[in-house]
N, C-alpha and C. Protein backbone atom coordinates (compact mmCIF):
# COMPACT_ATOMS: atom_id res chain seq x y z
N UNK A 1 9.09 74.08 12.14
CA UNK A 1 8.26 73.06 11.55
C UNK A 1 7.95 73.44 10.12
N UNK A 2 7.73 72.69 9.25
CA UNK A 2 8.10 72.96 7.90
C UNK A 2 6.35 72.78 7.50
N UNK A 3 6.21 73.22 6.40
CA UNK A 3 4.99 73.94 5.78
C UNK A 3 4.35 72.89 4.71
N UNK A 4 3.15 73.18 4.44
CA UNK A 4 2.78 72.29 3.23
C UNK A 4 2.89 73.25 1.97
N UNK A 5 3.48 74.98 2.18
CA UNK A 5 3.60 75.01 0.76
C UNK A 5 2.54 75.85 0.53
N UNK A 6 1.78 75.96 1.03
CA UNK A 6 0.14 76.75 0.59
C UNK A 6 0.26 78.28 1.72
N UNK A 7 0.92 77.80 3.22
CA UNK A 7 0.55 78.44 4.06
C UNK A 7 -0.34 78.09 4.99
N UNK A 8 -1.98 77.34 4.52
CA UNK A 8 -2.71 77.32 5.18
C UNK A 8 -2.40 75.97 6.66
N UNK A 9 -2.48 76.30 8.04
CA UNK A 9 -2.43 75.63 9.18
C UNK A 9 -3.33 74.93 9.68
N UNK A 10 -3.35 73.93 10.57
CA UNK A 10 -4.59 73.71 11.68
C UNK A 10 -3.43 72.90 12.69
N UNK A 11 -3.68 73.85 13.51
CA UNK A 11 -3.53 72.72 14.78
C UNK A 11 -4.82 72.70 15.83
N UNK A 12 -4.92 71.01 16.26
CA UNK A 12 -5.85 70.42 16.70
C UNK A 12 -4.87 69.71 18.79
N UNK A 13 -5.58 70.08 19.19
CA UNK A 13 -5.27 69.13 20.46
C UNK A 13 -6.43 68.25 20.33
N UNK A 14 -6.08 66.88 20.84
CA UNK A 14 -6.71 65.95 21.37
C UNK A 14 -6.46 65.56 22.84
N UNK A 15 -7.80 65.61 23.58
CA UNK A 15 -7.46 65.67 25.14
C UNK A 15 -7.90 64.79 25.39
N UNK A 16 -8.78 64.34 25.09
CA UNK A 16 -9.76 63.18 25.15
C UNK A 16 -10.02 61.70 24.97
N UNK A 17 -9.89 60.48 25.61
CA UNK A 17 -9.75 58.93 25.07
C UNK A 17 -10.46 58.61 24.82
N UNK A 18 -12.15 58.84 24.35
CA UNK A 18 -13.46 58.48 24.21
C UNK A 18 -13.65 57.79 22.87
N UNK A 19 -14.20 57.07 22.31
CA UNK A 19 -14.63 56.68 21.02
C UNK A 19 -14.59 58.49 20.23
N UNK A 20 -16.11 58.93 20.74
CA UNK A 20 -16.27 60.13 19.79
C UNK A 20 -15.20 61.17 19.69
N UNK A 21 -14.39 61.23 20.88
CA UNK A 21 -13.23 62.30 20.97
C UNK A 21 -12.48 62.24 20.39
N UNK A 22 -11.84 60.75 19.86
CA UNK A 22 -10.76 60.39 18.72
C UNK A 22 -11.34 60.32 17.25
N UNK A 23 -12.67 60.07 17.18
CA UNK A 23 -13.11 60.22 15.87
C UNK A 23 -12.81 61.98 15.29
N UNK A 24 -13.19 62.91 16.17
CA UNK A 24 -13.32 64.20 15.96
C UNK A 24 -11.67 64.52 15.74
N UNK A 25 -10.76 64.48 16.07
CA UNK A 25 -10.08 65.17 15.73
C UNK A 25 -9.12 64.55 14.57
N UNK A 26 -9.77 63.16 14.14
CA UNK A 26 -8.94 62.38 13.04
C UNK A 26 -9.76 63.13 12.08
N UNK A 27 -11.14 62.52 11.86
CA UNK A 27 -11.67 63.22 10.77
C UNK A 27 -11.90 64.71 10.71
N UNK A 28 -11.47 65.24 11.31
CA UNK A 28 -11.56 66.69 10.95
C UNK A 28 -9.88 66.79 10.77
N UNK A 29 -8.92 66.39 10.60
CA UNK A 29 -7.40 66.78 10.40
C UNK A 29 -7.47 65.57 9.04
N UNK A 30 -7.98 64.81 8.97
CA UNK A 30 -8.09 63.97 7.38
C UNK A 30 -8.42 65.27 6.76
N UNK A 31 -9.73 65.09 7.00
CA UNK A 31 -10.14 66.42 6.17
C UNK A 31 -9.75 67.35 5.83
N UNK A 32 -8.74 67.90 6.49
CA UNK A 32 -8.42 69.26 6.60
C UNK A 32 -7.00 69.05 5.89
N UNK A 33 -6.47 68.15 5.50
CA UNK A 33 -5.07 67.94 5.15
C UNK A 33 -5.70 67.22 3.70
N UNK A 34 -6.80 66.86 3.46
CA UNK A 34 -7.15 66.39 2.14
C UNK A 34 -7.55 68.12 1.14
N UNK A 35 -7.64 69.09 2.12
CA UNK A 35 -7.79 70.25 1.43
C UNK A 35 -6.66 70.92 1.12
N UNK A 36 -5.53 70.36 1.19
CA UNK A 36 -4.47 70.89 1.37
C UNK A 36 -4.01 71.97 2.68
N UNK A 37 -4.10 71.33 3.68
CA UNK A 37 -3.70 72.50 4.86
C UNK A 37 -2.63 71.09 5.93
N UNK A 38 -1.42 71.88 6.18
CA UNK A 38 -0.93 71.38 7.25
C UNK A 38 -1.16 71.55 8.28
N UNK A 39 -1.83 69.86 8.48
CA UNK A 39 -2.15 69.78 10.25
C UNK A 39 -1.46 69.22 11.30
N UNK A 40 -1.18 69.76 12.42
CA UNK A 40 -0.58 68.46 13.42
C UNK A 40 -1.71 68.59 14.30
N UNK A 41 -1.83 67.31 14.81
CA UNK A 41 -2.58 66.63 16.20
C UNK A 41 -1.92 66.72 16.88
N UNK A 42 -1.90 67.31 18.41
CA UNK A 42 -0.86 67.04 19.60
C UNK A 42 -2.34 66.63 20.67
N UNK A 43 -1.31 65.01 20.98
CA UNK A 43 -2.29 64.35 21.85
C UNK A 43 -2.28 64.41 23.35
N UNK A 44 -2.83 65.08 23.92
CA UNK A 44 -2.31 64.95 25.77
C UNK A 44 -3.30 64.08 26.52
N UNK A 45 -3.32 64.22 27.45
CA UNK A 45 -4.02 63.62 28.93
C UNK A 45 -4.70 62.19 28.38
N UNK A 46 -5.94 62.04 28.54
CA UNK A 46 -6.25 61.11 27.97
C UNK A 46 -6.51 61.17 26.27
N UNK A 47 -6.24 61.49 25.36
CA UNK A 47 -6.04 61.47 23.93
C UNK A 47 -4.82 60.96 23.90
N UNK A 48 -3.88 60.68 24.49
CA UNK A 48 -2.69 60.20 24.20
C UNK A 48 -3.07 58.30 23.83
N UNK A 49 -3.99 57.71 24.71
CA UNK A 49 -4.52 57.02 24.19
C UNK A 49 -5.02 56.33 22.71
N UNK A 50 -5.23 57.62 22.31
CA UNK A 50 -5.85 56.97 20.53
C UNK A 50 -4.29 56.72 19.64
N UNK A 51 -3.10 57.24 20.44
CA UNK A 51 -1.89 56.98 19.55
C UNK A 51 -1.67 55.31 20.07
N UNK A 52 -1.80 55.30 20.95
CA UNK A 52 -1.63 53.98 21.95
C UNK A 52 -2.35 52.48 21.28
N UNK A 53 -1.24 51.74 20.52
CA UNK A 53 -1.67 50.92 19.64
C UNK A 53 -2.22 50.04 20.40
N UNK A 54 -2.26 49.50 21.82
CA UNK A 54 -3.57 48.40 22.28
C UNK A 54 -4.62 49.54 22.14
N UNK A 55 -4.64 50.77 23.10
CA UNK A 55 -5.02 51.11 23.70
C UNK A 55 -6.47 51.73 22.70
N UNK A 56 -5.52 51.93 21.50
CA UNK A 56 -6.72 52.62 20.57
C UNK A 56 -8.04 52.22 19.92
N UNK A 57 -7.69 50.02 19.99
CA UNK A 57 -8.61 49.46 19.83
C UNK A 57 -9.56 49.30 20.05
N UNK A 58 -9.27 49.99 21.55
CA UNK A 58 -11.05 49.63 22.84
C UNK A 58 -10.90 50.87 23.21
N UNK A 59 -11.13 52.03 22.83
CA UNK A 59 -11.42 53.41 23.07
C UNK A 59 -13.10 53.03 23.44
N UNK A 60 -13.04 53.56 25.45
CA UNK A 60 -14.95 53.42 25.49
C UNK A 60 -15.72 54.53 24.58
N UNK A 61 -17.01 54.26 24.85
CA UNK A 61 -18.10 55.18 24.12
C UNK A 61 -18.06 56.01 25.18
N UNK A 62 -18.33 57.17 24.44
CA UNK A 62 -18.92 58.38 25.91
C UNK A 62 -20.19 57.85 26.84
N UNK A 63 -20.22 58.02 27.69
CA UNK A 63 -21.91 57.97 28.68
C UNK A 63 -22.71 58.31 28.00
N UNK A 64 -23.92 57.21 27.97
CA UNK A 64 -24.83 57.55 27.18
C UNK A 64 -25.15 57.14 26.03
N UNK A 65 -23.77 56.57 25.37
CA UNK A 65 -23.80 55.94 23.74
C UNK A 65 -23.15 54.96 24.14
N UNK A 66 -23.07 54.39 24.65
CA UNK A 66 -22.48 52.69 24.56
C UNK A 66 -22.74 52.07 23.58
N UNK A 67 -24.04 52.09 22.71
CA UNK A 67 -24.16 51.82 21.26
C UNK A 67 -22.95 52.26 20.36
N UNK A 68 -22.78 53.35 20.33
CA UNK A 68 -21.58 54.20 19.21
C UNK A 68 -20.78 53.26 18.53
N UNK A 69 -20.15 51.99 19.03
CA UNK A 69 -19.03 51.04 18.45
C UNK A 69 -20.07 50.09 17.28
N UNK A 70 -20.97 50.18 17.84
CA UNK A 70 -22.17 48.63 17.27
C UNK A 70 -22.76 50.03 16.22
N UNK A 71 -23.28 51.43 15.92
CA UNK A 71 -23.90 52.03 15.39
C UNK A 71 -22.45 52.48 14.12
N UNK A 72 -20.84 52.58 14.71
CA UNK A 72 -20.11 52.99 13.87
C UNK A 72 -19.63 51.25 12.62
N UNK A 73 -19.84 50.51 13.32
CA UNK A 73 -19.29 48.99 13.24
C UNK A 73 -20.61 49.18 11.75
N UNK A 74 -22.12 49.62 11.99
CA UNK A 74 -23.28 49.43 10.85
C UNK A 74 -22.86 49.99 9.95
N UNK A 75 -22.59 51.26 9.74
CA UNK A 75 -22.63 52.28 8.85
C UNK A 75 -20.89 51.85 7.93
N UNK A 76 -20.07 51.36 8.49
CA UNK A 76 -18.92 50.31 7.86
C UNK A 76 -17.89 52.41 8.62
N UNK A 77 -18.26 52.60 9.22
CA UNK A 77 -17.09 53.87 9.61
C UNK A 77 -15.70 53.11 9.84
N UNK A 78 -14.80 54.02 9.60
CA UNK A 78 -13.24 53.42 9.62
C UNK A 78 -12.69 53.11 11.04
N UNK A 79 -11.86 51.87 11.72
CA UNK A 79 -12.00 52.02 12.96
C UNK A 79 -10.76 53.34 13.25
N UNK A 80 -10.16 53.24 15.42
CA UNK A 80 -9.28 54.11 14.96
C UNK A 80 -8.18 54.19 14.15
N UNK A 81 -7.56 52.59 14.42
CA UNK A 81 -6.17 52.82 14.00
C UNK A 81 -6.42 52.46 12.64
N UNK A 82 -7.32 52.45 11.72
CA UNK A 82 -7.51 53.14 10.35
C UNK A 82 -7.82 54.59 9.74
N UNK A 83 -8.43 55.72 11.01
CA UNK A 83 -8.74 56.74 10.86
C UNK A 83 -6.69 56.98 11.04
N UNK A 84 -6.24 56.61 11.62
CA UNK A 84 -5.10 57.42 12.00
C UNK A 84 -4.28 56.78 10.30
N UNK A 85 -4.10 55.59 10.35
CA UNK A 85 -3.25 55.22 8.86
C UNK A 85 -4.12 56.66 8.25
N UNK A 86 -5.09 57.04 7.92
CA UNK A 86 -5.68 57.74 6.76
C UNK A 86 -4.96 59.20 6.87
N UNK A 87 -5.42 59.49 8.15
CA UNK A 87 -4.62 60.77 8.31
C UNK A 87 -3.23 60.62 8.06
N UNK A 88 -2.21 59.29 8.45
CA UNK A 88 -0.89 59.83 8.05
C UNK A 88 -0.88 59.86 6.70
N UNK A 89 -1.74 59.25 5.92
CA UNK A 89 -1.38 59.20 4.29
C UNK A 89 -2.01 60.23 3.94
N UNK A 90 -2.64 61.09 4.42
CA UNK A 90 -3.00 62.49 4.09
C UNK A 90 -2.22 63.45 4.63
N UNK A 91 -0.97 63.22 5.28
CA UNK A 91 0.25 64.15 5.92
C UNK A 91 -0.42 64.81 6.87
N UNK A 92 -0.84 64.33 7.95
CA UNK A 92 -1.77 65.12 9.06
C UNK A 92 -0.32 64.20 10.05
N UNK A 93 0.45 65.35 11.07
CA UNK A 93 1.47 65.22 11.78
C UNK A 93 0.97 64.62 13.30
N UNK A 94 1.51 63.80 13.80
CA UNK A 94 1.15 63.33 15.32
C UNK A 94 2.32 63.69 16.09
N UNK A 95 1.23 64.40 17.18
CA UNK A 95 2.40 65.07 18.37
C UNK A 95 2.08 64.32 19.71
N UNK A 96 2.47 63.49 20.14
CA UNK A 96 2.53 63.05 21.87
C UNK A 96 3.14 64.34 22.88
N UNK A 97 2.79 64.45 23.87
CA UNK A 97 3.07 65.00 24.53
C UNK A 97 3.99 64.60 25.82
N UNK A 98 4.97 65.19 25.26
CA UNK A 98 6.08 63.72 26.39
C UNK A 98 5.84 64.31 27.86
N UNK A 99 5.22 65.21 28.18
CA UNK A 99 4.63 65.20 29.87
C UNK A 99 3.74 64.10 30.07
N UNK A 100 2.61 63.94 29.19
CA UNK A 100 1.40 63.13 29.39
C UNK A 100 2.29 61.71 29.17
N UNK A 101 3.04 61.24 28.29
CA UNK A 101 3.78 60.39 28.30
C UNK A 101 4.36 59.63 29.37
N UNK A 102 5.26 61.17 30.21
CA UNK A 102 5.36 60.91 32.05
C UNK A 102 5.06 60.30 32.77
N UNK A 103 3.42 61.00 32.59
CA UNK A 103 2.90 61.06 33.30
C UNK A 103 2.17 59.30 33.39
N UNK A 104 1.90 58.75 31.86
CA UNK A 104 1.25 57.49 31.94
C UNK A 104 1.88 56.33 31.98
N UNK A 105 3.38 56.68 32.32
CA UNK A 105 4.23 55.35 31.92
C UNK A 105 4.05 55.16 30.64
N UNK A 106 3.95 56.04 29.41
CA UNK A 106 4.21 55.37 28.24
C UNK A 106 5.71 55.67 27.71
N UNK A 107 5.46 54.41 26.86
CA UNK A 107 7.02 54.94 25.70
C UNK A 107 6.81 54.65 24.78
N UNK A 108 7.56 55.14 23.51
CA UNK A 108 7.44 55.94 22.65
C UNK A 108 7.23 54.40 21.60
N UNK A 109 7.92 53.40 22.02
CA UNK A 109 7.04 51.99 21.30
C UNK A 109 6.17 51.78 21.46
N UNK A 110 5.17 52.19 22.54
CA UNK A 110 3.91 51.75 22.76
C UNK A 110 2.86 52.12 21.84
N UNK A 111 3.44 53.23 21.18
CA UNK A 111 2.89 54.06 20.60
C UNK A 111 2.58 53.94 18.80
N UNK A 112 1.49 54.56 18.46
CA UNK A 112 1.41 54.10 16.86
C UNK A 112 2.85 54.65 16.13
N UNK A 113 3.30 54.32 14.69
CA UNK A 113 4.06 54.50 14.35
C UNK A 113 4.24 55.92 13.72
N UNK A 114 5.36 56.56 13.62
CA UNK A 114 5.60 57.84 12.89
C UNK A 114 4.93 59.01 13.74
N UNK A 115 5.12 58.65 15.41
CA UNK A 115 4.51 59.45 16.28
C UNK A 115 5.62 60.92 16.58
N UNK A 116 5.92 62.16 16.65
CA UNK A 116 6.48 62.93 17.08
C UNK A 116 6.32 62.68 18.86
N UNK A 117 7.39 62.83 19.50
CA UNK A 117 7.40 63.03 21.02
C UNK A 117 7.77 64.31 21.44
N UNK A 118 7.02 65.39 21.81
CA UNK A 118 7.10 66.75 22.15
C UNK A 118 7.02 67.06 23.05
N UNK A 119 7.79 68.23 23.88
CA UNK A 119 7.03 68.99 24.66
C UNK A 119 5.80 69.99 23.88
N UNK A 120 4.94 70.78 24.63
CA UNK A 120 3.61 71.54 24.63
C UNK A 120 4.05 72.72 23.81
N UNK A 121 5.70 73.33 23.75
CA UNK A 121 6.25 74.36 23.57
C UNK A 121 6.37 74.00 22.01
N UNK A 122 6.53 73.10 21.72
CA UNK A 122 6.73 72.90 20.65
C UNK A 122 5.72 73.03 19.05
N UNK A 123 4.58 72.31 19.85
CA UNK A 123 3.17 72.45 19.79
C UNK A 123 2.54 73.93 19.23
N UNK A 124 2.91 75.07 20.40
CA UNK A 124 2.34 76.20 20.72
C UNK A 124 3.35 76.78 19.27
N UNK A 125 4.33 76.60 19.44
CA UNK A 125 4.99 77.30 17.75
C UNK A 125 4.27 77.32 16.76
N UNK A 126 3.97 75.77 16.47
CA UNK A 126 3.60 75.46 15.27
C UNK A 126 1.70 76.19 15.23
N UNK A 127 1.12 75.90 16.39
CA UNK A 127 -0.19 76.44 16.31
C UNK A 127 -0.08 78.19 16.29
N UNK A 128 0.84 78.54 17.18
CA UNK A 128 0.67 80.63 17.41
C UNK A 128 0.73 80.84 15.46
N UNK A 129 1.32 79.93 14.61
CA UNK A 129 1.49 80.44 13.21
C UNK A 129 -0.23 79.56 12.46
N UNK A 130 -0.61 79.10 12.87
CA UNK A 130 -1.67 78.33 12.43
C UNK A 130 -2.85 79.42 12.27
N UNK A 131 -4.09 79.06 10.72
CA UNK A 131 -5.05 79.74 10.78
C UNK A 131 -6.53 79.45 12.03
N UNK A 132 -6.57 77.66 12.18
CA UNK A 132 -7.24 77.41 13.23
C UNK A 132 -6.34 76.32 14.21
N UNK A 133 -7.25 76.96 15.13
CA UNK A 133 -6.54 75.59 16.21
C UNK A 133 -8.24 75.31 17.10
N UNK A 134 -7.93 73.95 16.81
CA UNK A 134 -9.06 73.04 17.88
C UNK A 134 -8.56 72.46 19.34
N UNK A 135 -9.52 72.28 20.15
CA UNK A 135 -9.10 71.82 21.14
C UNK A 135 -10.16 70.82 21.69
N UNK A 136 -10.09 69.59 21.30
CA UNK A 136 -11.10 68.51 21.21
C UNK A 136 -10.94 68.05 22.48
């Protein structure tokens, strides 16, 4: 997997289909790729979801915040599939996980555009060389 040039890494998993779970690992890999660091996202189990172009629209709120859509909707926050355009124009890499893929009946059209389809192994390369790795 090829470099941004600086050295500096992040790899991020996203496990999660929740409103807040997809916010966290977009804006923290925007971010982190607006500092100059190459990031990839590899999305599994339910995070495979936020790549999932219906699917990303109606991401629920966690328990407890059912507000979160009506409180992010006030403050004018970006929805997902604008957090994700942002990250690709900030070169932040998307990894599907073609088990979880398998596993959900998805394919690879279902999916937002300029998605990587991986196995986990692939993933683990690019992160064992990474300075952080998240696991959202």
């Amino acid at each position: 997997m090829s470099g941004n040039g600086n050295g500096k890494r992040m790899a991020i998993i996203a496990s999660k289909g929740t409103l807040d779970m997809a916010y966290a690992p977009l804006v923290l890999g925007a971010t982190a790729a607006a500092l100059d660091t190459d990031v990839r996202i590899f999305f599994a189990f339910g995070g495979i979801n936020i790549l999932h172009k219906e699917m990303n629209k109606q991401l629920p709120p966690p328990a407890g915040m059912e507000v979160l859509p009506q409180l992010a909707k006030k403050i004018n926050w970006s929805t997902v599939p604008e957090m994700l355009q942002m990250c690709r124009d900030a070169g932040v890499k998307f990894i599907a996980c073609s088990a979880t893929m398998q596993m959900m009946g998805y394919k690879k059209e279902d999916l937002v555009d300029n998605v990587e389809v991986a196995d986990a192994d692939k993933f683990i390369e690019f992160a064992q060389e990474s300075q952080n790795s998240l696991f959202i």
